[in-house]
Protein backbone atom coordinates (compact mmCIF):
# COMPACT_ATOMS: atom_id res chain seq x y z
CA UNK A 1 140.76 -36.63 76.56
CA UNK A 2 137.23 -36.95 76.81
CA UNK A 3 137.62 -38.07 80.59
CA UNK A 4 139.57 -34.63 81.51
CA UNK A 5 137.20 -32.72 80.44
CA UNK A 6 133.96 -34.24 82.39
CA UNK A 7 136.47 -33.66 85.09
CA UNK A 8 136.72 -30.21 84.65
CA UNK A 9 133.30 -29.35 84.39
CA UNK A 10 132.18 -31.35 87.48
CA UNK A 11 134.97 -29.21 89.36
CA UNK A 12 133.18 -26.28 87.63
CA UNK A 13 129.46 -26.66 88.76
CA UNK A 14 130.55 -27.52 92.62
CA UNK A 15 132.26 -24.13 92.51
CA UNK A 16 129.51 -22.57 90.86
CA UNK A 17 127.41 -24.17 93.27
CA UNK A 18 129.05 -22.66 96.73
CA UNK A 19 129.08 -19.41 95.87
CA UNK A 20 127.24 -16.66 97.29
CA UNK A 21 124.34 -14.85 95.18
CA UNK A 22 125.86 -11.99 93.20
CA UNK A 23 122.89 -8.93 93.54
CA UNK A 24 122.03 -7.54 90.39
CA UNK A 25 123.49 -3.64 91.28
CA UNK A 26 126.75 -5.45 91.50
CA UNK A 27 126.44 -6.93 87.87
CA UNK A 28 126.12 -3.43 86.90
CA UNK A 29 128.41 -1.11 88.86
CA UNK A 30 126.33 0.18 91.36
CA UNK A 31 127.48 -0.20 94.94
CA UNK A 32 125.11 -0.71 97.74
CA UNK A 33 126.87 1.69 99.76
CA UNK A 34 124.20 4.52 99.25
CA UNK A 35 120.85 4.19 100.91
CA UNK A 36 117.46 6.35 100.15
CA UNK A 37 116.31 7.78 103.41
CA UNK A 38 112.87 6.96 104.30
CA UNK A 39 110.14 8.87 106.13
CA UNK A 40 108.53 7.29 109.09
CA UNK A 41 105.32 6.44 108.77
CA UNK A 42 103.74 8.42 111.41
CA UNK A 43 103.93 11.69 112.18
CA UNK A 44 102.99 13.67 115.12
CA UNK A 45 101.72 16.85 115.20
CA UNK A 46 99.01 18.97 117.56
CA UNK A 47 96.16 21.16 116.37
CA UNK A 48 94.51 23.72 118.35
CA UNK A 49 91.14 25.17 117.95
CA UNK A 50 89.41 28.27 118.51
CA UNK A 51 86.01 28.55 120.33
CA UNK A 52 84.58 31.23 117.99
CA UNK A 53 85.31 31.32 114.26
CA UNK A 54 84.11 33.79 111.64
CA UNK A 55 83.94 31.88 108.38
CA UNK A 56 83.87 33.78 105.05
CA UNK A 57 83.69 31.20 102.65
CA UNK A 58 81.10 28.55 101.59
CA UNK A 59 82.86 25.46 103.07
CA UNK A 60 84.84 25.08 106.46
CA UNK A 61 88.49 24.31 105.91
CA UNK A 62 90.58 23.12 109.41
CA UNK A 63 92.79 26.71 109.20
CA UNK A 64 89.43 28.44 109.86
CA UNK A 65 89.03 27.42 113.06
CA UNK A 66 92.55 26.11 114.26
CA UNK A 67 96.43 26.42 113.97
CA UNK A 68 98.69 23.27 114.33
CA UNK A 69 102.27 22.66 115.30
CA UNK A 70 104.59 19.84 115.01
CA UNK A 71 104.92 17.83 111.23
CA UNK A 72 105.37 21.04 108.58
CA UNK A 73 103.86 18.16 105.84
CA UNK A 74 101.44 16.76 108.37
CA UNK A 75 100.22 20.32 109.45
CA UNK A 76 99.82 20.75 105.72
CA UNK A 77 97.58 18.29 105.59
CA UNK A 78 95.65 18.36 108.47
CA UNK A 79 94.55 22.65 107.68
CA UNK A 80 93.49 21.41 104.66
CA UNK A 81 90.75 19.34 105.96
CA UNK A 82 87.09 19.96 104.59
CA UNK A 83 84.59 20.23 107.42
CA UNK A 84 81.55 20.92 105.02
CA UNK A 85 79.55 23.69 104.49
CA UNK A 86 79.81 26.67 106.04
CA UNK A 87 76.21 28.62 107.49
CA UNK A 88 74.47 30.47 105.58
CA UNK A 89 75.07 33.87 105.84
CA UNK A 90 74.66 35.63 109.30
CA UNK A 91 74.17 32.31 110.73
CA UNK A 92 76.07 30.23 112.90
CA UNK A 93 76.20 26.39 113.36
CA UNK A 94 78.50 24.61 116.24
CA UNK A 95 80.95 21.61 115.59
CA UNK A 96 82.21 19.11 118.52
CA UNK A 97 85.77 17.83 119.09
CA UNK A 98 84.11 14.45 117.70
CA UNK A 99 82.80 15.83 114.46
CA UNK A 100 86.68 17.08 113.98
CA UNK A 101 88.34 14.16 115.41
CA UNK A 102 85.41 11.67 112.73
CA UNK A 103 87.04 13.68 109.97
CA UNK A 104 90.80 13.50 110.86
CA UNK A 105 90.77 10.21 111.27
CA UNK A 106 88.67 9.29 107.64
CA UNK A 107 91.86 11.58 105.96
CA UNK A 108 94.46 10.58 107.92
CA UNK A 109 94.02 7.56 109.62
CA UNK A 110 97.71 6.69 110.53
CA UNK A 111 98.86 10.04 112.02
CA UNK A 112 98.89 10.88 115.42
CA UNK A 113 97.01 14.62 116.05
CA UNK A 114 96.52 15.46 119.04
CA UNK A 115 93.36 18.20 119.60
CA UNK A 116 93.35 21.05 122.00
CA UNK A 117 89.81 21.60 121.64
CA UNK A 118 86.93 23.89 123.32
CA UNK A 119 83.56 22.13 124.55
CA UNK A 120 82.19 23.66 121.79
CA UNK A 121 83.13 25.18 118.67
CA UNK A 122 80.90 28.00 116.90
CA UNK A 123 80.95 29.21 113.23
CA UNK A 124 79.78 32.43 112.38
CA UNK A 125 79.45 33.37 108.88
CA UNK A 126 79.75 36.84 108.11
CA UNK A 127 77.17 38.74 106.11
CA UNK A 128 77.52 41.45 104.11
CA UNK A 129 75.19 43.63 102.68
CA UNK A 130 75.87 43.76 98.10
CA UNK A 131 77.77 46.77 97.47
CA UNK A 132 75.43 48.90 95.31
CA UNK A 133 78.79 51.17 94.11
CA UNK A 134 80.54 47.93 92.50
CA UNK A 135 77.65 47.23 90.55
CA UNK A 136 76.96 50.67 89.77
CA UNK A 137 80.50 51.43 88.30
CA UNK A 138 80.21 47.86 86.26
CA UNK A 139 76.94 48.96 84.96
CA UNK A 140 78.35 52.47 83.75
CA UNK A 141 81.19 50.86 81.80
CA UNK A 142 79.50 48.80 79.72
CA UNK A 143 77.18 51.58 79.03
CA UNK A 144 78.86 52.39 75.54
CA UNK A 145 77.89 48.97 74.54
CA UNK A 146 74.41 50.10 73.78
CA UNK A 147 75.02 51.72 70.61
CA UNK A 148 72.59 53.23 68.67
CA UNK A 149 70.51 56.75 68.20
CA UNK A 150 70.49 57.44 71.39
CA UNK A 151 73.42 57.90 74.35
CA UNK A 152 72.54 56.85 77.85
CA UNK A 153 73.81 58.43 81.24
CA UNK A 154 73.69 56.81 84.54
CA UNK A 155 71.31 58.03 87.02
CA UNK A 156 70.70 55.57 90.03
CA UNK A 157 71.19 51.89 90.83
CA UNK A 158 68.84 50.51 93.34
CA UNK A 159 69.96 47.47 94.69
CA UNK A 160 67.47 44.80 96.83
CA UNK A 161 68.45 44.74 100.36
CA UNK A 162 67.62 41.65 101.53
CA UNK A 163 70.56 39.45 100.34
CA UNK A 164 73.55 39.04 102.28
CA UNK A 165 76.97 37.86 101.21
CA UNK A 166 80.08 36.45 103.14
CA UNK A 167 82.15 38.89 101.72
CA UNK A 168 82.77 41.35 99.21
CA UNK A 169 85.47 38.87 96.93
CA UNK A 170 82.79 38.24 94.37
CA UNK A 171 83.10 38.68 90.36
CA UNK A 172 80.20 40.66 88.92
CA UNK A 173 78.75 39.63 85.57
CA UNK A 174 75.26 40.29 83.41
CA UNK A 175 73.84 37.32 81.66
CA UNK A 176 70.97 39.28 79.76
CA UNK A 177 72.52 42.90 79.40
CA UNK A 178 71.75 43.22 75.81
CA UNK A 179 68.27 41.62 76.15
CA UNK A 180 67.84 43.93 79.41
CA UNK A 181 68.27 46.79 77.56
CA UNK A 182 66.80 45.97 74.20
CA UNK A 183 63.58 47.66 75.33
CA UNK A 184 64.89 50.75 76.29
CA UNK A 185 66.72 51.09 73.14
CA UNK A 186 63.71 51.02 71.16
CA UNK A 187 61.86 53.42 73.95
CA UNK A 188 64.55 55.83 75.74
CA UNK A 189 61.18 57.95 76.86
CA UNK A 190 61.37 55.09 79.59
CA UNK A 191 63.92 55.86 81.96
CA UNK A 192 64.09 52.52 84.56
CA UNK A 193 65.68 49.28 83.18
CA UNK A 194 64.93 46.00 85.32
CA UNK A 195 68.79 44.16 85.31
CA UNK A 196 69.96 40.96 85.72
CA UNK A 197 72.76 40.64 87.82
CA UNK A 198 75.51 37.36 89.06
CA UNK A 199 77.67 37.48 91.80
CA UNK A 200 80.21 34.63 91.27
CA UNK A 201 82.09 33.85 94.04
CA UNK A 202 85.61 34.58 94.18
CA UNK A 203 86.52 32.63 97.08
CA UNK A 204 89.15 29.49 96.31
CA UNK A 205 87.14 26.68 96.31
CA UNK A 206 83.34 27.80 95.83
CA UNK A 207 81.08 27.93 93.18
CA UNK A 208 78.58 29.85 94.82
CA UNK A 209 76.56 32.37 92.76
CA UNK A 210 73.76 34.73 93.43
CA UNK A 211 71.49 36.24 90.93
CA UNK A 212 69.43 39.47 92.02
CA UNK A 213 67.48 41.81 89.85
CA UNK A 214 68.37 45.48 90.19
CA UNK A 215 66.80 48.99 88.86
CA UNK A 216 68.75 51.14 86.60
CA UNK A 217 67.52 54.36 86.11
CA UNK A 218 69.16 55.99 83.38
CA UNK A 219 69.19 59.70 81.45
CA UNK A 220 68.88 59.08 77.39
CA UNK A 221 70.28 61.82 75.23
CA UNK A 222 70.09 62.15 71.58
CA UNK A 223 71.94 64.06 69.21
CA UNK A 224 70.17 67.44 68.24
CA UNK A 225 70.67 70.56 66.17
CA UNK A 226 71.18 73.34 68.69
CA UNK A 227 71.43 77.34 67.88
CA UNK A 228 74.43 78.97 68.54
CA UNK A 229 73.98 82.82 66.94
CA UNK A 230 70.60 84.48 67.38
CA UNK A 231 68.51 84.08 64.53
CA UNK A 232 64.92 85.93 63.39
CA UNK A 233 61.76 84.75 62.16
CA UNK A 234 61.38 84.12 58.48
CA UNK A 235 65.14 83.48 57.76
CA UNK A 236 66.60 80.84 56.34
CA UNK A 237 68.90 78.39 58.77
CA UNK A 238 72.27 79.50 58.44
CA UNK A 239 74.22 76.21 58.82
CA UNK A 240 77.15 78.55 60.81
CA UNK A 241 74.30 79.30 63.10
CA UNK A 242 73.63 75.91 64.39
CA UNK A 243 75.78 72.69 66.14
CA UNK A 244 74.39 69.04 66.78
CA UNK A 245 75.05 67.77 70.04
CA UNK A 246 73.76 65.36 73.10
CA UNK A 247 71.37 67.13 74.69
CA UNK A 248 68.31 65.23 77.09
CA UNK A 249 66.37 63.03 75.26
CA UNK A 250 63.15 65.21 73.17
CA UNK A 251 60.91 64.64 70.63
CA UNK A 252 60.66 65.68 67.02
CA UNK A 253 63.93 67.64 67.27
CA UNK A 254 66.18 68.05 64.30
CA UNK A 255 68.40 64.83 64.29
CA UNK A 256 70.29 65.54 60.93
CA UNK A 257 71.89 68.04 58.65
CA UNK A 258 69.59 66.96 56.25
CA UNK A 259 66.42 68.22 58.10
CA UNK A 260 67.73 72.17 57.56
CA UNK A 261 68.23 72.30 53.96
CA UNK A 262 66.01 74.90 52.39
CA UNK A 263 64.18 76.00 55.88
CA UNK A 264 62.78 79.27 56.88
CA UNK A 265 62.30 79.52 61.15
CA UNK A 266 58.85 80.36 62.25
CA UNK A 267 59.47 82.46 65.19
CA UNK A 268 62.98 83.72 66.67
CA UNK A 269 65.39 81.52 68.15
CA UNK A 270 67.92 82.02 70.80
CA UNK A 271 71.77 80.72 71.62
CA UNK A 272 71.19 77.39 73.59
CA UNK A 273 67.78 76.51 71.96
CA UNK A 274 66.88 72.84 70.89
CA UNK A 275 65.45 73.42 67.40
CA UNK A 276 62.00 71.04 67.06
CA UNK A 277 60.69 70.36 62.99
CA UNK A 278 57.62 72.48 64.17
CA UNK A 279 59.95 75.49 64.65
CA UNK A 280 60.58 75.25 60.14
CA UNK A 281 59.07 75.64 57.35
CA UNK A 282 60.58 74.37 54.24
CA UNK A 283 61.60 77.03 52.00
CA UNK A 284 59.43 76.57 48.65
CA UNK A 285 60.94 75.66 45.16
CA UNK A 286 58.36 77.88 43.85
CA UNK A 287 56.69 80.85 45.69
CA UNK A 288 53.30 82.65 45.19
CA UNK A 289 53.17 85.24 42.43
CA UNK A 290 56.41 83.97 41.11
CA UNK A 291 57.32 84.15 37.19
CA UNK A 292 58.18 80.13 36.35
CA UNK A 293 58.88 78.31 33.10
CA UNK A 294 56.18 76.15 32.47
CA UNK A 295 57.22 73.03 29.79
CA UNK A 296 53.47 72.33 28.75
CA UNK A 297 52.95 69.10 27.24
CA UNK A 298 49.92 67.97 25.00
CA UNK A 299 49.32 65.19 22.21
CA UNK A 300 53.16 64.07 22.74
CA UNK A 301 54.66 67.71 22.36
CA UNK A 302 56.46 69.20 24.44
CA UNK A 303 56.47 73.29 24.15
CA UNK A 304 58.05 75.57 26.86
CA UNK A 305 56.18 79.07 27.88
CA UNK A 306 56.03 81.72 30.83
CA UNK A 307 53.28 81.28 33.56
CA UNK A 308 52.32 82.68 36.81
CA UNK A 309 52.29 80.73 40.03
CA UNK A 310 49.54 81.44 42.09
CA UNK A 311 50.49 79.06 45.24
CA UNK A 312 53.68 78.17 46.53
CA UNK A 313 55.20 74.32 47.08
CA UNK A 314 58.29 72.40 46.53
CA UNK A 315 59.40 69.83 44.26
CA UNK A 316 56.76 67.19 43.72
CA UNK A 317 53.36 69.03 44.63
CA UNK A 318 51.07 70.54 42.54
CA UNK A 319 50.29 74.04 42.09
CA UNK A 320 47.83 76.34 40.00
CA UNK A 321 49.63 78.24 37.41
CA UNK A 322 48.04 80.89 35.20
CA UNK A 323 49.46 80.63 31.42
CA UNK A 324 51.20 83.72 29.96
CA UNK A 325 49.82 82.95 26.54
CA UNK A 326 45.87 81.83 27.08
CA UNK A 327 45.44 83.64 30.49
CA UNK A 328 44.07 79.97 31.40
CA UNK A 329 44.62 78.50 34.38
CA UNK A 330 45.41 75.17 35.08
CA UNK A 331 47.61 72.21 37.66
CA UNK A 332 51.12 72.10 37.27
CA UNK A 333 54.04 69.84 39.04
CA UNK A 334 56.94 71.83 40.55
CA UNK A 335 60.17 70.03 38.66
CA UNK A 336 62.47 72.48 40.43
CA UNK A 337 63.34 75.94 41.58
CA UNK A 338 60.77 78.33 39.37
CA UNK A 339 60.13 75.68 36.94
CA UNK A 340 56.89 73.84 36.08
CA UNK A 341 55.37 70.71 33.92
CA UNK A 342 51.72 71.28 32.54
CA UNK A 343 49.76 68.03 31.45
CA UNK A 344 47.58 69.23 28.53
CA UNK A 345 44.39 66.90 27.04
């Protein structure tokens, strides 16, 4: 029994041993019969280039200054070459076909480009003067921003002339608007405002930025009581008569409702005329020759009697009164509309 079976198993292992190595797809169902295609490793493709090149951006890409044909991934890659910086502004700088084989070889070292290329290549960067309406339509929405007493108006925007761009894709932003403006808030007599101004450019793949100063001249209005009907000297304001609205920036002008209560004009006023707190007088509580209720107080007691004013005020100043019962006459304290406080010893 025991003699079968070593049998066996030696018959086994030389079996085992003959046969062909099983791969592992096999062991789990998958037939080699489909095969991934493979790309070649090189690719051909030819790139021609142009003798003069206007470049708007800050670095040189290959599809400024050349088209290619052959490889659609190759071509891809090859326009997408970076050449370096571009020249300033209104200046030009020249590459060679060695300067643009040096840098398709360091990206692509195993393709095969072939270069149709002038004797010499120019780059000529465009320049563009800053386009004072763009900043001046920027400035004049954010206007509202500056909110306070006072409304401002655009005038003028000078802008400095010496600083050229590539193009006009640039973003226009102002680091220090409130801070620009603080001063003229405080001051609207001052009319010019000295503003900070970014250009961020807009271009895929810069970062360049300029930052220029401009003027601002602005108009500052403030909210004023203007007349509306005709009204004479020595009247009191009729509130119907007057409307508060923007007008240009004045001093001492009525600002408030406030500012007319009890107020007699001292000279005639027409429709259309700013009033000015010079052009009232306040109408007094108690008026010259006036009969007023004195409340005389002396030793603690308080007894009420008939007097004569013989100046006119309003509430809180003093005025001489003459006393119906001594005939004297002495300081009183207008307390309100024909009524008097005496302070007796």
């Amino acid at each position: 029994m025991r003699l079968s079976l070593f049998i066996l198993l030696l018959t086994f292992a030389s079996v085992a041993h003959a046969a062909e190595p099983v791969p592992v797809s096999a062991l789990y169902g998958q037939g080699s019969s489909s095969q991934t295609p493979t790309l070649p490793l090189t690719l051909q493709s030819t790139v021609t280039v142009q003798e003069l090149n206007e470049i708007k951006r800050a670095r040189v890409y290959v599809q400024d200054i050349a088209t290619c044909q052959g490889s659609i991934l190759l071509c891809r890659d090859i326009l997408a070459i970076d050449l370096g910086p571009s020249p300033k502004a209104g200046q030009e700088k020249s590459l060679t076909e060695a300067d643009l084989r040096k840098a398709l070889d360091l990206e692509l070292p195993q393709q095969k480009v072939d270069i149709h290329v002038p004797q010499r290549i120019r780059l000529v960067a465009t320049a563009l003067p800053v386009d004072p309406l763009r900043i001046r339509e920027q400035v004049d929405i954010r206007l509202p921003e500056l909110e306070g007493p006072y409304r401002f108006t655009l005038n003028n925007v000078r802008v400095p002339v010496g600083l050229r761009l590539r193009h006009d894709n640039y973003r226009i932003e102002f680091p220090s608007w409130k801070q620009d403006f603080s001063f003229i808030q405080q001051n609207p007599r001052c009319a010019l405002v000295n503003v900070m101004v970014r250009l961020v450019d807009q271009e895929p793949g810069s970062s360049e930025q300029f930052d220029l100063t401009v003027q601002v001249v602005l108009r500052a209005e403030v909210q004023a009581a203007v007349v509306t009907k005709a009204m004479d000297r020595g009247l009191l304001i009729n509130p119907e008569s007057v409307a508060f609205q923007w007008v240009p920036y004045q001093e001492n002008v009525v600002r408030d409702a406030a500012s007319l209560a009890k107020q007699l004009l001292r000279s005639t006023v027409r429709p259309g005329q700013v009033l000015r707190l010079y052009d009232l007088s306040r109408d007094p509580d108690v008026k010259r020759g006036e009969r007023v209720e004195a409340s005389v107080v002396s030793n603690g007691v308080k007894m009420n009697s008939a007097a004569q004013a013989l100046e006119s005020a309003a509430i809180g100043q003093r005025i001489r009164v003459q006393l119906d019962t001594t005939k004297r006459q002495v300081m009183a304290i207008v307390t309100g509309p024909s009524k008097v406080e005496v302070h007796m010893p």
